[in-house]
PDB file of N, CA and C in Angstrom:
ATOM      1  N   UNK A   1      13.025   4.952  14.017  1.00  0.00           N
ATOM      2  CA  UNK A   1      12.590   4.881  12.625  1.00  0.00           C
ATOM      3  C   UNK A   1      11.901   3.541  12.386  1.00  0.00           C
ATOM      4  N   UNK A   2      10.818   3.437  11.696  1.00  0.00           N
ATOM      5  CA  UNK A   2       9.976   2.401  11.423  1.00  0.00           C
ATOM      6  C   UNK A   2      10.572   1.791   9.999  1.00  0.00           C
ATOM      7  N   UNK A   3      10.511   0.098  10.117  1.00  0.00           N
ATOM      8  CA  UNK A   3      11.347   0.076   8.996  1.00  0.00           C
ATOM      9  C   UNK A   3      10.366  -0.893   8.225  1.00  0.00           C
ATOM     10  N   UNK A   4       8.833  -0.729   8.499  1.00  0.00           N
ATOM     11  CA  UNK A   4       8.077  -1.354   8.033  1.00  0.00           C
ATOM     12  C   UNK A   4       6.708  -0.612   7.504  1.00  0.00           C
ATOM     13  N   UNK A   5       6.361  -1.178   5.803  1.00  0.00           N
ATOM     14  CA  UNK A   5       5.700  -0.175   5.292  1.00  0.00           C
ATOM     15  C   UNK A   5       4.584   0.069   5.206  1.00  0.00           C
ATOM     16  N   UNK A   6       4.035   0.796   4.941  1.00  0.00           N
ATOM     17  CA  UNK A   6       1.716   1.265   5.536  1.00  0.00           C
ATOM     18  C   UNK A   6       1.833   0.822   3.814  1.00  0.00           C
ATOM     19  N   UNK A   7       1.031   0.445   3.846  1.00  0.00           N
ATOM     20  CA  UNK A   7      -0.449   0.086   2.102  1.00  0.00           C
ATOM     21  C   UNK A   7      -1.782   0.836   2.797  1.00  0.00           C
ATOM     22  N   UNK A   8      -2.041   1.688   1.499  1.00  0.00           N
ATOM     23  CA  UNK A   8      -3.384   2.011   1.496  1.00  0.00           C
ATOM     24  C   UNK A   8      -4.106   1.930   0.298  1.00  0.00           C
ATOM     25  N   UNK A   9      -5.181   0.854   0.335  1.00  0.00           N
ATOM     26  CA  UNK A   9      -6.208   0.318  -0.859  1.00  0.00           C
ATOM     27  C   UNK A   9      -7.318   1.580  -0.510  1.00  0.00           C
ATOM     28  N   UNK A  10      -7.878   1.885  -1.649  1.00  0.00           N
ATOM     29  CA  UNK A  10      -9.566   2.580  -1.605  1.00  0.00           C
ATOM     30  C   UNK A  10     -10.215   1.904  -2.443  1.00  0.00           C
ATOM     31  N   UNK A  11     -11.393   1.694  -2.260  1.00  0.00           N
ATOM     32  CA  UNK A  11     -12.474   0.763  -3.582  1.00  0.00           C
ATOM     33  C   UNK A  11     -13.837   1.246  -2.971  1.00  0.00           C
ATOM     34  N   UNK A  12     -14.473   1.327  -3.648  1.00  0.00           N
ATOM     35  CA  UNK A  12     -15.889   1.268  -3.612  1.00  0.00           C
ATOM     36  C   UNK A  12     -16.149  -0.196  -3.469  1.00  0.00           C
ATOM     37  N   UNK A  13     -17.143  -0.248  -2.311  1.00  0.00           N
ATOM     38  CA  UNK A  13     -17.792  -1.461  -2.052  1.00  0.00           C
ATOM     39  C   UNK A  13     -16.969  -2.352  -1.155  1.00  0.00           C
ATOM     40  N   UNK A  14     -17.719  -2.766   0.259  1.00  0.00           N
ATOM     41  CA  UNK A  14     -16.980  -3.327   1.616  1.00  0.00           C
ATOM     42  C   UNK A  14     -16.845  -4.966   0.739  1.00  0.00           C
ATOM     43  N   UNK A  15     -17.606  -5.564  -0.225  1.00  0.00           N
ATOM     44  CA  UNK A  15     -17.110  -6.861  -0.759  1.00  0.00           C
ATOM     45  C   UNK A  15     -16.104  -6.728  -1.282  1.00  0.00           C
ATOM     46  N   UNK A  16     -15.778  -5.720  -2.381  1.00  0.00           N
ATOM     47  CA  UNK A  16     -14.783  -5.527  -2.821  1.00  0.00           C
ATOM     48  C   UNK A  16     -13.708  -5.682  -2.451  1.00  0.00           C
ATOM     49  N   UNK A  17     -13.505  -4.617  -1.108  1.00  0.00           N
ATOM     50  CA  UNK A  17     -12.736  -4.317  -0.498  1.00  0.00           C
ATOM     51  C   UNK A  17     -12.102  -5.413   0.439  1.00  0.00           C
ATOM     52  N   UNK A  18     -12.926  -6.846   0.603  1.00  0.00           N
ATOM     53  CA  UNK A  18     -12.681  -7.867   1.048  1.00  0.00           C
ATOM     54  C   UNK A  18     -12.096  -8.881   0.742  1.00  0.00           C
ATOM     55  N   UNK A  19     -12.588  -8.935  -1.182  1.00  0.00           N
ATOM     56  CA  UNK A  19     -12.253  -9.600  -2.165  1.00  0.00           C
ATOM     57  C   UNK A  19     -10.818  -9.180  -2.280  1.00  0.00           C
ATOM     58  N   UNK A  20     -10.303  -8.161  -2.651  1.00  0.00           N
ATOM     59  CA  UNK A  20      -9.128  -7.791  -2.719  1.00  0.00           C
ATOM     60  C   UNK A  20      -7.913  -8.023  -1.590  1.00  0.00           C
ATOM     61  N   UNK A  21      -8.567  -7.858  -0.283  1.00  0.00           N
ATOM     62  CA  UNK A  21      -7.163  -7.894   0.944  1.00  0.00           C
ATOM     63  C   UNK A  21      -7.283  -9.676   1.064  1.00  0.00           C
ATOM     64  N   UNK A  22      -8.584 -10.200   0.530  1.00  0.00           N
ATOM     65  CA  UNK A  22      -8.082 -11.405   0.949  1.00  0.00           C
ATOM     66  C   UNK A  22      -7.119 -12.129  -0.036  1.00  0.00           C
ATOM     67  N   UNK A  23      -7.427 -11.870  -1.291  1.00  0.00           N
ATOM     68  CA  UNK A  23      -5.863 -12.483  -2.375  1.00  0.00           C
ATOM     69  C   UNK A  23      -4.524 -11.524  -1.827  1.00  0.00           C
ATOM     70  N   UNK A  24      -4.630 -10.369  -1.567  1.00  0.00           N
ATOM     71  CA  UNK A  24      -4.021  -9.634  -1.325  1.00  0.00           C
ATOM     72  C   UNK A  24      -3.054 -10.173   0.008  1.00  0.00           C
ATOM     73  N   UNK A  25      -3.481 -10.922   1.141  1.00  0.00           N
ATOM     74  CA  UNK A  25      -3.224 -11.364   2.563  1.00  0.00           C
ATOM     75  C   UNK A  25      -2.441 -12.541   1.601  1.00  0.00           C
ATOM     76  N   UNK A  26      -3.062 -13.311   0.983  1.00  0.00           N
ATOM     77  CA  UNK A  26      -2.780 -14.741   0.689  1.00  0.00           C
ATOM     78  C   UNK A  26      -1.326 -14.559  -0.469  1.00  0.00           C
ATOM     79  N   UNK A  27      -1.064 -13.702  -0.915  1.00  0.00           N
ATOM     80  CA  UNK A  27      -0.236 -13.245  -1.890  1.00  0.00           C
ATOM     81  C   UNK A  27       0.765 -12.411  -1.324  1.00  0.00           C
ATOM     82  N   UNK A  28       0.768 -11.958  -0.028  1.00  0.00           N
ATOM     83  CA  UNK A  28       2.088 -11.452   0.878  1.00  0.00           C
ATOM     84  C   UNK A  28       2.127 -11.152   2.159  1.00  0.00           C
ATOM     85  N   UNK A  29       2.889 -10.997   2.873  1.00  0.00           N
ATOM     86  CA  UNK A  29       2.782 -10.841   4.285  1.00  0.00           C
ATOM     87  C   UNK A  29       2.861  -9.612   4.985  1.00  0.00           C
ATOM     88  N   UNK A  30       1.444  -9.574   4.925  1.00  0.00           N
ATOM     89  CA  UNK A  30       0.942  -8.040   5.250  1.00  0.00           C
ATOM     90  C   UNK A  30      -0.092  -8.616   6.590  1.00  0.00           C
ATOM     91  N   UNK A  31      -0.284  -7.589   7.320  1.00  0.00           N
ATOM     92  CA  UNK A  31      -1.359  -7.319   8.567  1.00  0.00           C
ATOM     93  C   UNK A  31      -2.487  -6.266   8.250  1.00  0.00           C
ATOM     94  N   UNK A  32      -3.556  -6.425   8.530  1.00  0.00           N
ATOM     95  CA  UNK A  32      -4.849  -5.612   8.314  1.00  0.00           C
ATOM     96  C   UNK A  32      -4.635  -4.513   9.502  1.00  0.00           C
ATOM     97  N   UNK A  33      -4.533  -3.363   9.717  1.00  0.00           N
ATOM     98  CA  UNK A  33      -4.678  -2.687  10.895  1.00  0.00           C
ATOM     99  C   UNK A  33      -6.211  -1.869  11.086  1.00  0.00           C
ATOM    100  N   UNK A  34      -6.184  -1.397   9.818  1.00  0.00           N
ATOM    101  CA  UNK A  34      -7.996  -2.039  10.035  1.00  0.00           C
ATOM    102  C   UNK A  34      -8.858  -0.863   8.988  1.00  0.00           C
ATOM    103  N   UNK A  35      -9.759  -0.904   8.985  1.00  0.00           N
ATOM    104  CA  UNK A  35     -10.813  -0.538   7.743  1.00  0.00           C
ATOM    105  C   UNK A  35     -11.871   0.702   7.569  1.00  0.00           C
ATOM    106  N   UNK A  36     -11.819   1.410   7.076  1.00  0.00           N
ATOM    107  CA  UNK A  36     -12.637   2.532   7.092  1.00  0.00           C
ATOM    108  C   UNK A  36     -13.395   2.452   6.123  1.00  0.00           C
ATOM    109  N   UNK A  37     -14.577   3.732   6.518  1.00  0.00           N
ATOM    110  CA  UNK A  37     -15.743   3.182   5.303  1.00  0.00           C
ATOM    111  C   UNK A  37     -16.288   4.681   5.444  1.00  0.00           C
ATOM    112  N   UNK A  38     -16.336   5.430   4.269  1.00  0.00           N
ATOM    113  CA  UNK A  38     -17.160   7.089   4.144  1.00  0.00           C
ATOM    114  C   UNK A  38     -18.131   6.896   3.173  1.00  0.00           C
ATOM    115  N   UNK A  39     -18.360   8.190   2.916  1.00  0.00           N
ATOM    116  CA  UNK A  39     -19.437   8.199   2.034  1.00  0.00           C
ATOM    117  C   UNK A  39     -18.280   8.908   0.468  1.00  0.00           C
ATOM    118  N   UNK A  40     -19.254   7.967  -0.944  1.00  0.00           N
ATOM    119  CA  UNK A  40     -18.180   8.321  -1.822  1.00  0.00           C
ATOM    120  C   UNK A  40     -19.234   9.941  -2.828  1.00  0.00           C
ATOM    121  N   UNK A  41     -18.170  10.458  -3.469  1.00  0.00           N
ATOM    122  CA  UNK A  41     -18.317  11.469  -4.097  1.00  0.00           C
ATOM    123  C   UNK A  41     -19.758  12.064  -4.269  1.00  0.00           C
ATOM    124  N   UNK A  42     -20.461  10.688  -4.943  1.00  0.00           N
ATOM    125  CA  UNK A  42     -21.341  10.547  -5.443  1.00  0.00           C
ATOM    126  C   UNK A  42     -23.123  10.681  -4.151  1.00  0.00           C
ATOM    127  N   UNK A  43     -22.459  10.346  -3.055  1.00  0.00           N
ATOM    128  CA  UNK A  43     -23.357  10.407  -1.787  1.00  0.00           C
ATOM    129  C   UNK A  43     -24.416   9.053  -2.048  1.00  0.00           C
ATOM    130  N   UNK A  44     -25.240   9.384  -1.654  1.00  0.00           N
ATOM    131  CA  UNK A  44     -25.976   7.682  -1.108  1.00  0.00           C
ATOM    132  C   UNK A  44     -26.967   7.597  -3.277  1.00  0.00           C
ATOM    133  N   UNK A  45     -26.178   8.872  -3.898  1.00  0.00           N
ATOM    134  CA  UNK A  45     -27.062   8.367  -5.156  1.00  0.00           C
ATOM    135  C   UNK A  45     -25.982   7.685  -6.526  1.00  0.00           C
ATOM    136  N   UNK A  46     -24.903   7.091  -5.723  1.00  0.00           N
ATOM    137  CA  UNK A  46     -23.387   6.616  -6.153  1.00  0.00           C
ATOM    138  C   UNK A  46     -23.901   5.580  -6.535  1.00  0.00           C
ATOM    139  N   UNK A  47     -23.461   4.471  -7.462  1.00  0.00           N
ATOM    140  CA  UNK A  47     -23.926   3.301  -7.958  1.00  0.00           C
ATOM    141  C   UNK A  47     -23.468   2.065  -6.640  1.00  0.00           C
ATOM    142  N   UNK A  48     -22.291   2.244  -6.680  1.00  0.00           N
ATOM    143  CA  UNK A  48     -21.642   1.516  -4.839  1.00  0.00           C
ATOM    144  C   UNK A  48     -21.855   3.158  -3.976  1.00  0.00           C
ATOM    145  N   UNK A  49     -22.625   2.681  -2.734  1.00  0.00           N
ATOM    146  CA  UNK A  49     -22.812   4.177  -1.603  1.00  0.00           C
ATOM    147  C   UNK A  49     -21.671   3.696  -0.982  1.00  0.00           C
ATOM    148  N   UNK A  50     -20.388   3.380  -0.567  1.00  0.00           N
ATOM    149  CA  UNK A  50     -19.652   3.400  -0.009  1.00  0.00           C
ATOM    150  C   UNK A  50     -18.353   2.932  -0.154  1.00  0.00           C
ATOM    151  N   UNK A  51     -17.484   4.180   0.310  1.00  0.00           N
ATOM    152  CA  UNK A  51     -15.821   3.781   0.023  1.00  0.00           C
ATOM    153  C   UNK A  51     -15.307   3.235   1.380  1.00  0.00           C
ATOM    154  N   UNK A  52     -14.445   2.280   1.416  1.00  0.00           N
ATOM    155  CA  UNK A  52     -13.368   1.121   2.248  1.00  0.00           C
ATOM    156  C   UNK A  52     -12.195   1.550   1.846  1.00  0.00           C
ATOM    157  N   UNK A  53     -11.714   2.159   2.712  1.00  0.00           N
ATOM    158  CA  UNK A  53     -10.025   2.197   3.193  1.00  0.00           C
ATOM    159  C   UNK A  53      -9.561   1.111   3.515  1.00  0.00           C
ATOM    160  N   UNK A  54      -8.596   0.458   3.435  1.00  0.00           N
ATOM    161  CA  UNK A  54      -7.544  -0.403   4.477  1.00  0.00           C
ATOM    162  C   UNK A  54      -6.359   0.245   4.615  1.00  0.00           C
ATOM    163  N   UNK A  55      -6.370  -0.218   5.844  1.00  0.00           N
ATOM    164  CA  UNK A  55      -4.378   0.616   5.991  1.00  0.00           C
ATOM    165  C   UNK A  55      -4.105  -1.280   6.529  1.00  0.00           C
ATOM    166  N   UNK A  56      -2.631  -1.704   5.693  1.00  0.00           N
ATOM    167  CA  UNK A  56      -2.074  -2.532   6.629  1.00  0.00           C
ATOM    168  C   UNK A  56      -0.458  -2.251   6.120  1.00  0.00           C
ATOM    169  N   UNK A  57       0.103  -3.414   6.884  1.00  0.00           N
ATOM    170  CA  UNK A  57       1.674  -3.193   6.962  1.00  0.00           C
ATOM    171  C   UNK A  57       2.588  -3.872   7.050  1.00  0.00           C
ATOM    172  N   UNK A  58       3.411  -4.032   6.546  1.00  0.00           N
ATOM    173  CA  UNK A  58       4.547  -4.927   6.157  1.00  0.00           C
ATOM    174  C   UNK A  58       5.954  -4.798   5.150  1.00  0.00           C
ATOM    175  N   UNK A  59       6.426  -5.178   5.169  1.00  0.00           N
ATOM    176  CA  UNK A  59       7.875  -5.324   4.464  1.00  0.00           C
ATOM    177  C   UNK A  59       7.298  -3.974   3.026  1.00  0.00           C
ATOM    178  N   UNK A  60       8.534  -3.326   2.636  1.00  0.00           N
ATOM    179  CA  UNK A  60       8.173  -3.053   1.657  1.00  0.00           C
ATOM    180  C   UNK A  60       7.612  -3.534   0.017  1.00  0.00           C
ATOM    181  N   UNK A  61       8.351  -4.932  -0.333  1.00  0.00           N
ATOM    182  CA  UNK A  61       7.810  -5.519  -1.386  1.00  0.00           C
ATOM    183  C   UNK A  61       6.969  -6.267  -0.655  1.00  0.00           C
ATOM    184  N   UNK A  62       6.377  -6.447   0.311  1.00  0.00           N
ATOM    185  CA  UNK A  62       5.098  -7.674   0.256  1.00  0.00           C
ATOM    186  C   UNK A  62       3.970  -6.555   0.091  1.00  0.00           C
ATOM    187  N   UNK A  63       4.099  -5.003   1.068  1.00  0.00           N
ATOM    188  CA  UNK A  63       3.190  -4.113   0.762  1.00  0.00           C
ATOM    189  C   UNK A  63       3.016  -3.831  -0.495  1.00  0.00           C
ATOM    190  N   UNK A  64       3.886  -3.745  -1.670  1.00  0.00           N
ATOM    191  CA  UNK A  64       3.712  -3.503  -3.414  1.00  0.00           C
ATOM    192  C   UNK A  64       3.246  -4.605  -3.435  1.00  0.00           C
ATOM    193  N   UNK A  65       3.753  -5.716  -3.533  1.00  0.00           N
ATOM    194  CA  UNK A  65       3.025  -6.873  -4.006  1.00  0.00           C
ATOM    195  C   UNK A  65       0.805  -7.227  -3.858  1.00  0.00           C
ATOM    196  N   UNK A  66       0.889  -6.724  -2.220  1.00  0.00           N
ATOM    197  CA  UNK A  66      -0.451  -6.524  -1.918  1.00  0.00           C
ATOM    198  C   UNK A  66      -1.060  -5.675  -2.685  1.00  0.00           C
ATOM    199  N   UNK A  67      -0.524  -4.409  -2.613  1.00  0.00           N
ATOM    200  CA  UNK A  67      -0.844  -3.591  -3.459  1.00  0.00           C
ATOM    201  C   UNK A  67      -1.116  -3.716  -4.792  1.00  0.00           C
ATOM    202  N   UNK A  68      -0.616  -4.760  -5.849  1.00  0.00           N
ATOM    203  CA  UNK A  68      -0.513  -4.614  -6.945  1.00  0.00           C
ATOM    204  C   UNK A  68      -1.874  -6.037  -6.844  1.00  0.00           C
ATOM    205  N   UNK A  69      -1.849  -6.790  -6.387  1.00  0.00           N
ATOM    206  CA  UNK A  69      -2.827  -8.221  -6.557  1.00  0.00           C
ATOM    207  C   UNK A  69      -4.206  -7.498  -5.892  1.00  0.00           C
ATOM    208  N   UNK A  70      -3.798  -6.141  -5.205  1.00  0.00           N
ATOM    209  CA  UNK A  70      -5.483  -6.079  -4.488  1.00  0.00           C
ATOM    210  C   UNK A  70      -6.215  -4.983  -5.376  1.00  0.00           C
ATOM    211  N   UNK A  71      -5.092  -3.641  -6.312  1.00  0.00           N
ATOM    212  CA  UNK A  71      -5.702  -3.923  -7.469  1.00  0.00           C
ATOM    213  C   UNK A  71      -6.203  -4.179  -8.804  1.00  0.00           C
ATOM    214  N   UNK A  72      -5.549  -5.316  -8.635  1.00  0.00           N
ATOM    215  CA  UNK A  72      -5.738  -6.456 -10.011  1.00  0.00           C
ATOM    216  C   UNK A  72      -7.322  -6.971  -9.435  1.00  0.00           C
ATOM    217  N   UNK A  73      -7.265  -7.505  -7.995  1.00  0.00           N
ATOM    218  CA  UNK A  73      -8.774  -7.943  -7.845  1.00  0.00           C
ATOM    219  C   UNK A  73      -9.730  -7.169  -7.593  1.00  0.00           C
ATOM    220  N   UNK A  74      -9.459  -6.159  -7.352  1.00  0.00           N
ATOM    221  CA  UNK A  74     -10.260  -5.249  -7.564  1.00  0.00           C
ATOM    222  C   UNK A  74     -10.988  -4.551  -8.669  1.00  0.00           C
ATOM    223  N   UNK A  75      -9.963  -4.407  -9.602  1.00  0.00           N
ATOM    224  CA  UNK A  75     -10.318  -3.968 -11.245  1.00  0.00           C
ATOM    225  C   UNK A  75     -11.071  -5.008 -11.521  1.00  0.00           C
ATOM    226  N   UNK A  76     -11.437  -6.271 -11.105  1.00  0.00           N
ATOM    227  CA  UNK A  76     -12.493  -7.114 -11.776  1.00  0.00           C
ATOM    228  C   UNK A  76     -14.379  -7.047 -11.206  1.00  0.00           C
ATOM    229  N   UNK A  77     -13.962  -6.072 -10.599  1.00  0.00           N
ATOM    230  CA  UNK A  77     -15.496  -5.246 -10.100  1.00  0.00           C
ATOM    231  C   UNK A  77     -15.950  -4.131 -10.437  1.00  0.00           C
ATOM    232  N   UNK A  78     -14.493  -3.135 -10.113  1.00  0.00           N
ATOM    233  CA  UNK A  78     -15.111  -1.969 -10.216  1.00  0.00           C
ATOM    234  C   UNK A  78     -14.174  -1.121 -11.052  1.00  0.00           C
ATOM    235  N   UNK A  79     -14.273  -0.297 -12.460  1.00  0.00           N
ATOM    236  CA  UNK A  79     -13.519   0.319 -13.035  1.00  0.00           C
ATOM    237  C   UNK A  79     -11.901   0.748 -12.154  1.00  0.00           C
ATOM    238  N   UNK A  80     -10.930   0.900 -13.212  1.00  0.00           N
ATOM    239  CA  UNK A  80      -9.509   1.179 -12.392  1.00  0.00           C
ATOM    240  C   UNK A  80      -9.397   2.475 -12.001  1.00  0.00           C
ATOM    241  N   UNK A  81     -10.367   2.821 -12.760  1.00  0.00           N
ATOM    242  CA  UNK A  81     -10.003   4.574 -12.299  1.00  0.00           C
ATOM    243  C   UNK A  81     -11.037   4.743 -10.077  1.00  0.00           C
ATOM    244  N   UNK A  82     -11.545   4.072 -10.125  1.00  0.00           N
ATOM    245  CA  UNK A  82     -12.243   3.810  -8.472  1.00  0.00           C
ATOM    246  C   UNK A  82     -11.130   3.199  -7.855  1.00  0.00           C
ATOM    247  N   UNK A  83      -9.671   3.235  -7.725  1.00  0.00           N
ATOM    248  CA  UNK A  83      -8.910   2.140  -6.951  1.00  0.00           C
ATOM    249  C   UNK A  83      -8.212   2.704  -6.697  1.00  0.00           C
ATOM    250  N   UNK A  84      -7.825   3.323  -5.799  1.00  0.00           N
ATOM    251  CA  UNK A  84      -6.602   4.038  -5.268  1.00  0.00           C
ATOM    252  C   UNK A  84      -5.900   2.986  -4.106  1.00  0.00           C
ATOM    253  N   UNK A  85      -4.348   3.184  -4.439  1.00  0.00           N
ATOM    254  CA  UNK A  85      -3.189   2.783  -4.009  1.00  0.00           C
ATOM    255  C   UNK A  85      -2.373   3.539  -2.943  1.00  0.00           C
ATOM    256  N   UNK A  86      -2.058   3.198  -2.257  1.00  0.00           N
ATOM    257  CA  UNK A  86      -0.513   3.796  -1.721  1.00  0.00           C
ATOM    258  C   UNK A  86       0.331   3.035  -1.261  1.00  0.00           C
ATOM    259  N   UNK A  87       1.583   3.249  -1.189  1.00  0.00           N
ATOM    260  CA  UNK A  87       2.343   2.326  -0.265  1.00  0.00           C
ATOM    261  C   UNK A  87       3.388   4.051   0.568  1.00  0.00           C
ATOM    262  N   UNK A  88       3.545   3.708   1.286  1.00  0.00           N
ATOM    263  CA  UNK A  88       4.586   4.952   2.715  1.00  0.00           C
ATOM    264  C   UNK A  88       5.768   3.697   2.871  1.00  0.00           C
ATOM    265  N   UNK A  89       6.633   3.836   2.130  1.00  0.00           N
ATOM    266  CA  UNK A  89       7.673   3.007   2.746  1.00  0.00           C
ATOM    267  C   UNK A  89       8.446   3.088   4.027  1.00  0.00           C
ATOM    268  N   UNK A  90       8.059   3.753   5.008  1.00  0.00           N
ATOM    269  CA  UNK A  90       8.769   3.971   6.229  1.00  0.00           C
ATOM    270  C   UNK A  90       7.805   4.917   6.925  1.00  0.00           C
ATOM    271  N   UNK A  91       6.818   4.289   7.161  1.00  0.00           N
ATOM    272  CA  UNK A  91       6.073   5.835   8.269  1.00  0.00           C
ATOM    273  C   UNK A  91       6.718   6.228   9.517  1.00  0.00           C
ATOM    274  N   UNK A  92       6.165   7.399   9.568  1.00  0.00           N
ATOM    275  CA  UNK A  92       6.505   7.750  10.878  1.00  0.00           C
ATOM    276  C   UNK A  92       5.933   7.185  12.121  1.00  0.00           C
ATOM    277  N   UNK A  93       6.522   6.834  13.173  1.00  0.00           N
ATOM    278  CA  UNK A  93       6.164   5.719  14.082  1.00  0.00           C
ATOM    279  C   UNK A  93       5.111   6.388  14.512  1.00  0.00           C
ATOM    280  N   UNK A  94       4.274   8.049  14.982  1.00  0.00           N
ATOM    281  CA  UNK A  94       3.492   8.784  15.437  1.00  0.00           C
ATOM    282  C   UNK A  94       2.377   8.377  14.891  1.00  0.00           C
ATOM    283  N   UNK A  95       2.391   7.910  13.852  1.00  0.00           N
ATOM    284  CA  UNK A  95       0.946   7.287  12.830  1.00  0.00           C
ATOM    285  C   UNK A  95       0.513   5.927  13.325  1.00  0.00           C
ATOM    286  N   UNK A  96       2.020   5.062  14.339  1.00  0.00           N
ATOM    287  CA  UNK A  96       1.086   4.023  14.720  1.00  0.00           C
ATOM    288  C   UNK A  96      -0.280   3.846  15.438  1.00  0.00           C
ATOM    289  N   UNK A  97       0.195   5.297  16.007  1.00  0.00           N
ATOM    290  CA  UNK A  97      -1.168   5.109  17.005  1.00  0.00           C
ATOM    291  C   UNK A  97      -2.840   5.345  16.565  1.00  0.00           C
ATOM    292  N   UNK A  98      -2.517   6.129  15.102  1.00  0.00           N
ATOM    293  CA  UNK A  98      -3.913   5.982  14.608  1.00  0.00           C
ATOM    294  C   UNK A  98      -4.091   4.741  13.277  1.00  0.00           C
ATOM    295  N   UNK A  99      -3.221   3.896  13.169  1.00  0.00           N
ATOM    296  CA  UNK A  99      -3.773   3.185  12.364  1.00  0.00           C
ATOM    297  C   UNK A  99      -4.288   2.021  12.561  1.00  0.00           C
ATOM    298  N   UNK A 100      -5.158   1.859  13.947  1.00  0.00           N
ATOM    299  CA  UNK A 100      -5.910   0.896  14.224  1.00  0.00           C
ATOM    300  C   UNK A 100      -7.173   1.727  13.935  1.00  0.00           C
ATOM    301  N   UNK A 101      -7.349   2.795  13.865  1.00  0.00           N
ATOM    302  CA  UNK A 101      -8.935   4.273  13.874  1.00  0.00           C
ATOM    303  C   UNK A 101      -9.568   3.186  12.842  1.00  0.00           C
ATOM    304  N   UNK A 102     -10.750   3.211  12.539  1.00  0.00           N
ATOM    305  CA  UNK A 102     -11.306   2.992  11.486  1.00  0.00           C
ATOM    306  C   UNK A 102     -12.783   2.522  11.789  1.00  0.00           C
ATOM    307  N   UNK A 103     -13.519   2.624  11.107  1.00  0.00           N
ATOM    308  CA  UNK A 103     -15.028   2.405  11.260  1.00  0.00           C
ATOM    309  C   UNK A 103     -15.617   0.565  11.712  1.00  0.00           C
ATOM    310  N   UNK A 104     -14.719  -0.137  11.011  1.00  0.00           N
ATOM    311  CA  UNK A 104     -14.854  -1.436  10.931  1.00  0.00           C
ATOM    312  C   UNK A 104     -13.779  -1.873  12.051  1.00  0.00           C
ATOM    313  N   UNK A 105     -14.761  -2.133  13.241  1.00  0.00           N
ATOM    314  CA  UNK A 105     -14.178  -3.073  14.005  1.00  0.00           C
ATOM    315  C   UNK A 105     -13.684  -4.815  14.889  1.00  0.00           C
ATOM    316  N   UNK A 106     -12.683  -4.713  15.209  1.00  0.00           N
ATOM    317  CA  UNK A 106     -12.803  -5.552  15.179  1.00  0.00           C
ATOM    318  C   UNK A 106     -12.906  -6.545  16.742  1.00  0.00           C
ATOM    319  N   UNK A 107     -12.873  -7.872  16.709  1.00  0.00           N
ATOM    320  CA  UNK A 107     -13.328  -8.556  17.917  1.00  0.00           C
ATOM    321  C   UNK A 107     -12.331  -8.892  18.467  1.00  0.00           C
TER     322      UNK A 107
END
C-alpha cells in the first residue's frame, strides 16, 4: 500500500501551469513526476490552445496544501472555473509506473 498522495492540477496555459507548481513546490513538499499537455475543448481556436496536467506526490496535507496555493495562483490568470484539482490520497502502487508518462520531458 502506498502511503503517499498523487495531486493533479489542470490549467490552461504551460506558464500558468509553471506559475502555479512553482509557489505550489515552495509552499509544500511535493515532487513533480511530470507534465502533460493536450489540446483544450476549444481546439487551436481556444483563447489559451493548451491544457497542462501535473501529477506530483507527497504527504497528504502538503499535496492539499499544493493543491490549494496552485489554485489560488492560478485563479490569478485564468478564470476558476479552467482549474481543476485532485488529490488520490493513497494510489495504487500500479499507477507508479505511469506517472512519469507525460508530454513534457525531462533531462
Amino acid at each position: 500500500m502506498n502511503k503517499k498522495a498523487l495531486g493533479l492540477l489542470e490549467v490552461q496555459g504551460y506558464s500558468v501551469a509553471l506559475a502555479a507548481m512553482d509557489k505550489a513546490c515552495k509552499s509544500a513538499d511535493i515532487k513533480i513526476m511530470a507534465m502533460d499537455c493536450n489540446n483544450p475543448k476549444g481546439g487551436d481556436g481556444a483563447f489559451i490552445p493548451v491544457v497542462v496536467q501535473v501529477k506530483f506526490i507527497g504527504s497528504v496535507s502538503d499535496v492539499n496544501v499544493a493543491l490549494e496555493v496552485a489554485r489560488e495562483v492560478a485563479s490569478g490568470y485564468i478564470p476558476k472555473e479552467e482549474i481543476l484539482t485532485s488529490c488520490i490520497p493513497s494510489y495504487h502502487e500500479d499507477l507508479q509506473d505511469i506517472l512519469n508518462v507525460g508530454k513534457v520531458k525531462k533531462k
